[in-house]
PDB file of N, CA and C in Angstrom:
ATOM      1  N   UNK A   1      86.719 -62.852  39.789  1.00  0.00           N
ATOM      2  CA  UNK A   1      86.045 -61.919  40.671  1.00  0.00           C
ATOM      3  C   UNK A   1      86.829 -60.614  40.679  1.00  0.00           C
ATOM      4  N   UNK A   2      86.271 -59.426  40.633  1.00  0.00           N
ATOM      5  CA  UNK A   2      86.807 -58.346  40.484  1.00  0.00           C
ATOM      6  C   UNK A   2      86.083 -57.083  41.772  1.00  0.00           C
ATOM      7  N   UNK A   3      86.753 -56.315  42.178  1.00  0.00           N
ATOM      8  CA  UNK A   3      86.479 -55.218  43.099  1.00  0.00           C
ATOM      9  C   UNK A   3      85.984 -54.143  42.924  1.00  0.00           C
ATOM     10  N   UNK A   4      84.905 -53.281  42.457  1.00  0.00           N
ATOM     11  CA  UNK A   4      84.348 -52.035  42.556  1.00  0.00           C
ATOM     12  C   UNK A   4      84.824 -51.163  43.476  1.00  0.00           C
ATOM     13  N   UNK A   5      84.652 -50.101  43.312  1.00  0.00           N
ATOM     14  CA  UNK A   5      83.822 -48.723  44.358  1.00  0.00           C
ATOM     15  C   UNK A   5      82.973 -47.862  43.576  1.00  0.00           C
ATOM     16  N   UNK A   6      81.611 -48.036  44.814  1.00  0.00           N
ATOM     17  CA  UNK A   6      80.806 -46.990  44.323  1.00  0.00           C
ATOM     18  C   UNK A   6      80.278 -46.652  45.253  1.00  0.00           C
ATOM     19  N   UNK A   7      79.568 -45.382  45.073  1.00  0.00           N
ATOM     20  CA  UNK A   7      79.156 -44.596  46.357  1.00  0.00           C
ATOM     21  C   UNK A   7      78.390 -44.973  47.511  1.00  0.00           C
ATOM     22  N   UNK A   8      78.256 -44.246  48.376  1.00  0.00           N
ATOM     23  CA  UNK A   8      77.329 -45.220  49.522  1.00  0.00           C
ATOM     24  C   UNK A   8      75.955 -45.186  48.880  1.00  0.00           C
ATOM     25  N   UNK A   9      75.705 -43.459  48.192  1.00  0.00           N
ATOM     26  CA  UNK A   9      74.176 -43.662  47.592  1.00  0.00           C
ATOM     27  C   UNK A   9      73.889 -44.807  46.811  1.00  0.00           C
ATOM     28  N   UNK A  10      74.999 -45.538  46.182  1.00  0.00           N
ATOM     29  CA  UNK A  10      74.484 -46.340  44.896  1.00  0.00           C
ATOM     30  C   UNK A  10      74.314 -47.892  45.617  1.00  0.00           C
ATOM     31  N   UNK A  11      75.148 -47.789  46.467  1.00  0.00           N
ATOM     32  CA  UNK A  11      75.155 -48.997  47.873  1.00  0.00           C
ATOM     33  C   UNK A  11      73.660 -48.987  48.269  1.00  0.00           C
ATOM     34  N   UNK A  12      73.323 -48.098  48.764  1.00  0.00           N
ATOM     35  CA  UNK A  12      72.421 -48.287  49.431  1.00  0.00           C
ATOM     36  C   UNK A  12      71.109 -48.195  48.290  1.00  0.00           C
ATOM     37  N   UNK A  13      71.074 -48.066  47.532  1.00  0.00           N
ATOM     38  CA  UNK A  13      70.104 -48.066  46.796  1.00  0.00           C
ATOM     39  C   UNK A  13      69.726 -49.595  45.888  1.00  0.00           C
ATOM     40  N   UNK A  14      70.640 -50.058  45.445  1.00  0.00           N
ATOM     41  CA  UNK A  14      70.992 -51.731  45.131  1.00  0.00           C
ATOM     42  C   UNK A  14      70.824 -52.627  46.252  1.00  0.00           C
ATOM     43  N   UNK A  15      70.994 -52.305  48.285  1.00  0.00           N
ATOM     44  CA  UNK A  15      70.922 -52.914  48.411  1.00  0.00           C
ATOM     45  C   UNK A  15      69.231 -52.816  48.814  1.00  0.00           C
ATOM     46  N   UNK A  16      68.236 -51.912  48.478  1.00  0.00           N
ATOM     47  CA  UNK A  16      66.851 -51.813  48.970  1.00  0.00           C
ATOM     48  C   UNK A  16      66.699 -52.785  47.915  1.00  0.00           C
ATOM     49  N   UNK A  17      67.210 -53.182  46.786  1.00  0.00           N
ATOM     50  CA  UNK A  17      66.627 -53.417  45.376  1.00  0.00           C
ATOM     51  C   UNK A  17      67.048 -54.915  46.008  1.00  0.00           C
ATOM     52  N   UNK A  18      67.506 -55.444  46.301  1.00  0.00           N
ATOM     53  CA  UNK A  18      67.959 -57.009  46.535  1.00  0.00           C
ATOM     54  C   UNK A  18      66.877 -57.545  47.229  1.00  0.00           C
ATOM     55  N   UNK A  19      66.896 -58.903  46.197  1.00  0.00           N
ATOM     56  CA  UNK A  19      65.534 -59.727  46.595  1.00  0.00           C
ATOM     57  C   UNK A  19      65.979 -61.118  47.644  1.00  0.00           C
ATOM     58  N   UNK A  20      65.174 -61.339  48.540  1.00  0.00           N
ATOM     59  CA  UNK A  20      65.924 -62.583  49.023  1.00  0.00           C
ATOM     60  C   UNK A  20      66.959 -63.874  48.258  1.00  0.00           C
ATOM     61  N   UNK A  21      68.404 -63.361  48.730  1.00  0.00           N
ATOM     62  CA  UNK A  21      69.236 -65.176  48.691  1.00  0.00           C
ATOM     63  C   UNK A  21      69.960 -63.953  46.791  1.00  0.00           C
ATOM     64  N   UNK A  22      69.735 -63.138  46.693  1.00  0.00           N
ATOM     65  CA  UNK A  22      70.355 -62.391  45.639  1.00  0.00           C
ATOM     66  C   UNK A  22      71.482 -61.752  46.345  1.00  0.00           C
ATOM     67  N   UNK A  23      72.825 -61.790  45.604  1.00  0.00           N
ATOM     68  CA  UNK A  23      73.954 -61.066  45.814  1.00  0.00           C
ATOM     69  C   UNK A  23      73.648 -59.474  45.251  1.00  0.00           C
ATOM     70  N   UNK A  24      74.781 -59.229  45.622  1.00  0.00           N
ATOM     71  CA  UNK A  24      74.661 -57.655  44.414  1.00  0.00           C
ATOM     72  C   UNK A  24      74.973 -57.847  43.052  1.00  0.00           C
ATOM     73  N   UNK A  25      76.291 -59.228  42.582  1.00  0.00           N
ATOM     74  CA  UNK A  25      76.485 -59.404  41.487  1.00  0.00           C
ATOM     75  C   UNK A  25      74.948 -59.591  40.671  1.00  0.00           C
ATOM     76  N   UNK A  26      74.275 -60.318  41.321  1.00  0.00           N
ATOM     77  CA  UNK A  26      72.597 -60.234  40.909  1.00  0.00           C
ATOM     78  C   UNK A  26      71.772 -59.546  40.610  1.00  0.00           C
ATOM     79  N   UNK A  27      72.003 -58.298  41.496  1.00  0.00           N
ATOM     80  CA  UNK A  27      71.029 -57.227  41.382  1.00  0.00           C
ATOM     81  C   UNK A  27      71.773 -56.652  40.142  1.00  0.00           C
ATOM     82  N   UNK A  28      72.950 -56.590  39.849  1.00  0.00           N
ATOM     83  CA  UNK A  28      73.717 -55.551  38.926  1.00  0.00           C
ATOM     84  C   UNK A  28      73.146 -55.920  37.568  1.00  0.00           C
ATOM     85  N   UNK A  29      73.664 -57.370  37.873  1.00  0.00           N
ATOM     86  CA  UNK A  29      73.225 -58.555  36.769  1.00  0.00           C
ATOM     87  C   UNK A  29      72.021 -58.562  35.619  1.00  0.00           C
ATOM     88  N   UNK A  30      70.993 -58.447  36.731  1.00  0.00           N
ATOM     89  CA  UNK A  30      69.367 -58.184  36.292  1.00  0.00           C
ATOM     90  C   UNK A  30      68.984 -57.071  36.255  1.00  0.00           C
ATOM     91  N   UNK A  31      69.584 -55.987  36.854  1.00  0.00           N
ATOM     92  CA  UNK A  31      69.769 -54.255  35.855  1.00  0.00           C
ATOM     93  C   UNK A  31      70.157 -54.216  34.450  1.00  0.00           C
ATOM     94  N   UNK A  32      71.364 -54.763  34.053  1.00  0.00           N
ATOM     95  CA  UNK A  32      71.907 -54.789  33.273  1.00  0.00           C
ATOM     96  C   UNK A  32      71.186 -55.563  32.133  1.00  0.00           C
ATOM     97  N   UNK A  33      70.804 -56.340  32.167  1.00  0.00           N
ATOM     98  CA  UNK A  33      70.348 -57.371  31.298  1.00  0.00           C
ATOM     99  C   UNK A  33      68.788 -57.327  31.393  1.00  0.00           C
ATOM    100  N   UNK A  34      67.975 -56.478  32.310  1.00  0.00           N
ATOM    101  CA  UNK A  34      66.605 -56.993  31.779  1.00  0.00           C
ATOM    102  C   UNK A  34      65.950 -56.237  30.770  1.00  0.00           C
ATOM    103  N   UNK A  35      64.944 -56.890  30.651  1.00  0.00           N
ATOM    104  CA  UNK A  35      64.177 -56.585  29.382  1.00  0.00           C
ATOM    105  C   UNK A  35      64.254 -55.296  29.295  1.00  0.00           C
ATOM    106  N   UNK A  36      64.211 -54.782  27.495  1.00  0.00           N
ATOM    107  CA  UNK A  36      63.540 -53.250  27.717  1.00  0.00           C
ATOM    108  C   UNK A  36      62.028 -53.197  27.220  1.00  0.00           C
ATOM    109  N   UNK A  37      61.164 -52.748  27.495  1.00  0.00           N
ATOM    110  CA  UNK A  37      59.625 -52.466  27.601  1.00  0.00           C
ATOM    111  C   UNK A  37      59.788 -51.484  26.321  1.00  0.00           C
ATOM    112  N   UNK A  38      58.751 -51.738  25.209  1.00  0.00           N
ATOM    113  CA  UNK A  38      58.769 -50.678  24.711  1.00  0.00           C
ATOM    114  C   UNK A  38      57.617 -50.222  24.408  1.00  0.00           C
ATOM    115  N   UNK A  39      57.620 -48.985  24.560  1.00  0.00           N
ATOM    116  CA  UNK A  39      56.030 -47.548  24.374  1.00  0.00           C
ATOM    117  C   UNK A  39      55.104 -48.381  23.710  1.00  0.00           C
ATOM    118  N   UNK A  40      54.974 -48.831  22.703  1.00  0.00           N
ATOM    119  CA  UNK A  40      54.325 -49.345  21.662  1.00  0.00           C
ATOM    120  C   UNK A  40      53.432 -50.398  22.695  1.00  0.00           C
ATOM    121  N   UNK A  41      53.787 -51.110  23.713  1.00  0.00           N
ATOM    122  CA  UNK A  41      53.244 -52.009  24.606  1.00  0.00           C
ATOM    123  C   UNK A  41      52.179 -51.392  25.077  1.00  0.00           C
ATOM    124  N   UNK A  42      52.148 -50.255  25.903  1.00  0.00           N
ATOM    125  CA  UNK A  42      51.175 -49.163  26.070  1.00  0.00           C
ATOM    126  C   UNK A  42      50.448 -48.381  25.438  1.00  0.00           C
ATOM    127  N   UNK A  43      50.115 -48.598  24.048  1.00  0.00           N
ATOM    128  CA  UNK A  43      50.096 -48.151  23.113  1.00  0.00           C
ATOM    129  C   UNK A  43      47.954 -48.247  23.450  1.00  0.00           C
ATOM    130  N   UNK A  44      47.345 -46.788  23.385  1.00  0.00           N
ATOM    131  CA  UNK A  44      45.854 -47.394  23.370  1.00  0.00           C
ATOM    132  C   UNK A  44      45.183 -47.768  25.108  1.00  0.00           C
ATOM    133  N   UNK A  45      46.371 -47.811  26.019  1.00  0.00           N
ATOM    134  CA  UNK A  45      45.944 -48.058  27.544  1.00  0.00           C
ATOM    135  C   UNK A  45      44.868 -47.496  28.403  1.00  0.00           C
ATOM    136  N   UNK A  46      45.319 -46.168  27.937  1.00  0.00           N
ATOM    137  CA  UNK A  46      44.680 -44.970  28.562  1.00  0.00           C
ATOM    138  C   UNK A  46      42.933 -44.349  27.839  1.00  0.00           C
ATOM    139  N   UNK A  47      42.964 -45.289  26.614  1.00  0.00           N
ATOM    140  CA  UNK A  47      41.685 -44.932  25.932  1.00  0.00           C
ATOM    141  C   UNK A  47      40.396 -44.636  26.247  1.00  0.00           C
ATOM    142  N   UNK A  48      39.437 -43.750  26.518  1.00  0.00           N
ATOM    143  CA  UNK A  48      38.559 -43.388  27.187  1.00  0.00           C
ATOM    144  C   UNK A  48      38.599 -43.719  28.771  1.00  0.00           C
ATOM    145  N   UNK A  49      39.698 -43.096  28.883  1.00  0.00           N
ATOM    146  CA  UNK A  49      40.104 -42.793  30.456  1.00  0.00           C
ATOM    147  C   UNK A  49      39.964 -41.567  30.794  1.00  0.00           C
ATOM    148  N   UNK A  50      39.482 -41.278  32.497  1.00  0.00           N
ATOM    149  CA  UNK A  50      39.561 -39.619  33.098  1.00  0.00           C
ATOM    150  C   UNK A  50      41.129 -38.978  32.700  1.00  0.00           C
ATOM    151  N   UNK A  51      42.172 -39.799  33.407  1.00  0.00           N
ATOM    152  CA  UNK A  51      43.371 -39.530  33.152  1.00  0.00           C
ATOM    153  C   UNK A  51      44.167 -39.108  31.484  1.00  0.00           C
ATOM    154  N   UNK A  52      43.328 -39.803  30.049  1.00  0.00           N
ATOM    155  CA  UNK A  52      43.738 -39.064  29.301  1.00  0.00           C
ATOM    156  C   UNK A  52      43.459 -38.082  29.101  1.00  0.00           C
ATOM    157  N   UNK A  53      41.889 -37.296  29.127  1.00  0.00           N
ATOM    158  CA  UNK A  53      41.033 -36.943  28.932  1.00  0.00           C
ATOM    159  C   UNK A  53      41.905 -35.127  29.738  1.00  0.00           C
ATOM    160  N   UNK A  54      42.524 -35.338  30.954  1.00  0.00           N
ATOM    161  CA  UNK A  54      43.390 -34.774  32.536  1.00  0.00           C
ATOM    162  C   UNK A  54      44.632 -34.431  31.284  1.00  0.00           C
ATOM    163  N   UNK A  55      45.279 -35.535  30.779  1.00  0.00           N
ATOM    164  CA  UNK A  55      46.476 -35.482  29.954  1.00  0.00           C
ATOM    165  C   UNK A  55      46.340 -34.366  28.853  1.00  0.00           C
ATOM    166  N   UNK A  56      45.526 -34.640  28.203  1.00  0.00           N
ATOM    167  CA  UNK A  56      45.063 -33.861  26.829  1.00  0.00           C
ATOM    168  C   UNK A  56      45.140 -32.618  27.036  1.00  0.00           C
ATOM    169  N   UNK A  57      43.924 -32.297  28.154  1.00  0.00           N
ATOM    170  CA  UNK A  57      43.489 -30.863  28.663  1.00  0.00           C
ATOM    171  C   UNK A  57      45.197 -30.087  28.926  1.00  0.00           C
ATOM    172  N   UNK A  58      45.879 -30.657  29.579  1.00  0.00           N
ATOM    173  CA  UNK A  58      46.967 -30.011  30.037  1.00  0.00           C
ATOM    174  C   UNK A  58      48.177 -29.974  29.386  1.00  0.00           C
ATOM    175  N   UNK A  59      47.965 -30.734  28.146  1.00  0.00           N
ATOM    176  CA  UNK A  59      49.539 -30.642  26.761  1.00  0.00           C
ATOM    177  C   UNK A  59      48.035 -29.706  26.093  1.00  0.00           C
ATOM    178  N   UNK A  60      47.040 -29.486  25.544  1.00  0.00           N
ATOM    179  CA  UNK A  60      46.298 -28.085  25.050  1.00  0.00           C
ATOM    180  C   UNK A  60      46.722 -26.797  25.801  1.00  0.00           C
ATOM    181  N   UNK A  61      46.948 -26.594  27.109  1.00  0.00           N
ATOM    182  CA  UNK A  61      46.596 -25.707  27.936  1.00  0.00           C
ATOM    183  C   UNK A  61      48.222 -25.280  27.857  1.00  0.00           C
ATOM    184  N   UNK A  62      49.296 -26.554  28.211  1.00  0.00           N
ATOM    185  CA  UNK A  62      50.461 -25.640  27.779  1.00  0.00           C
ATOM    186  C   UNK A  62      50.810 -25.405  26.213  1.00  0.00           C
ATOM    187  N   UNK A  63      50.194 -26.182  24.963  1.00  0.00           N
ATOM    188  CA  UNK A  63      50.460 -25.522  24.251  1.00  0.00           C
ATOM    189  C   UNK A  63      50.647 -23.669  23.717  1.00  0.00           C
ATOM    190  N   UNK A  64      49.184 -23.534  24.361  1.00  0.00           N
ATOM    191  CA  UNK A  64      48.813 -22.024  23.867  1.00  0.00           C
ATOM    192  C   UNK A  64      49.545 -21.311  25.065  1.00  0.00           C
ATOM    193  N   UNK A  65      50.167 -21.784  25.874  1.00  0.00           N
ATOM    194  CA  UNK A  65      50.450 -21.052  27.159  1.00  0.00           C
ATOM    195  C   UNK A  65      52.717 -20.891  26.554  1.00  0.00           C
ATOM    196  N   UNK A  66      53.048 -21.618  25.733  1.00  0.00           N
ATOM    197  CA  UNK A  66      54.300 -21.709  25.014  1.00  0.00           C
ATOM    198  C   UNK A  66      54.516 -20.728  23.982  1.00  0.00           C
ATOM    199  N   UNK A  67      55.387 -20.394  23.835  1.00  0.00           N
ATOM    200  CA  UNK A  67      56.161 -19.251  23.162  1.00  0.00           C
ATOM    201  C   UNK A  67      57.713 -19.795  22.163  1.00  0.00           C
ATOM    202  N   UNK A  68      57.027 -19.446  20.657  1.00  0.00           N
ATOM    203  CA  UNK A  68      57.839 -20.359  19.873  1.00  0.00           C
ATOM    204  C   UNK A  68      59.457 -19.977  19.745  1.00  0.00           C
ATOM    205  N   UNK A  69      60.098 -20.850  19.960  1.00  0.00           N
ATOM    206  CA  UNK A  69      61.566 -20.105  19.751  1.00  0.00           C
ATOM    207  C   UNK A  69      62.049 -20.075  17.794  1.00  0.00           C
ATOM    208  N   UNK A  70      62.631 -18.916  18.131  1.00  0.00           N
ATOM    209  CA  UNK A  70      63.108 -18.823  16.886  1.00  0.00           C
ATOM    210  C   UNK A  70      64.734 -19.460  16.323  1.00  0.00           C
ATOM    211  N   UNK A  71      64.826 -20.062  15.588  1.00  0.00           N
ATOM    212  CA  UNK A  71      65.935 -20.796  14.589  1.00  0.00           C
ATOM    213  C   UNK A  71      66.459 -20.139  13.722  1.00  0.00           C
ATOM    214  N   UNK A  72      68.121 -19.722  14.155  1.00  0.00           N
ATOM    215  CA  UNK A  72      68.896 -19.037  13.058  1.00  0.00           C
ATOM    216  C   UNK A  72      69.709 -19.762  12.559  1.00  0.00           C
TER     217      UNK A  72
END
């Protein structure tokens, strides 16, 4: 068993995250180690959705609204 310090923010934020009868070694535990999700899973979700449709319009709208930087 070993002793930490970490801030009260990080305290208090691990302990909202604690599920009943879980320590903190637990919560750290299952941060550390869970799965990673990857993009590709979501891949096609949004397909004839309002929200892509919302998405699109507004990566078009800042495209032309962007100003290209130049590379020396």
């Amino acid at each position: 068993m070993k002793n930490v310090t970490i801030s009260d923010e990080l305290y208090q934020n691990l302990a909202a995250m604690k599920q009943p009868g879980e320590s903190f070694s637990d919560v750290i535990n299952r941060l550390v180690y869970r799965n990673k999700v990857k993009v590709k899973a979501f891949y096609g979700g949004l397909k004839g959705s309002k929200a892509l449709d919302e998405l699109e319009s507004e990566v078009r709208k800042n495209r032309k609204e962007s100003v290209p930087r130049e590379f020396k």
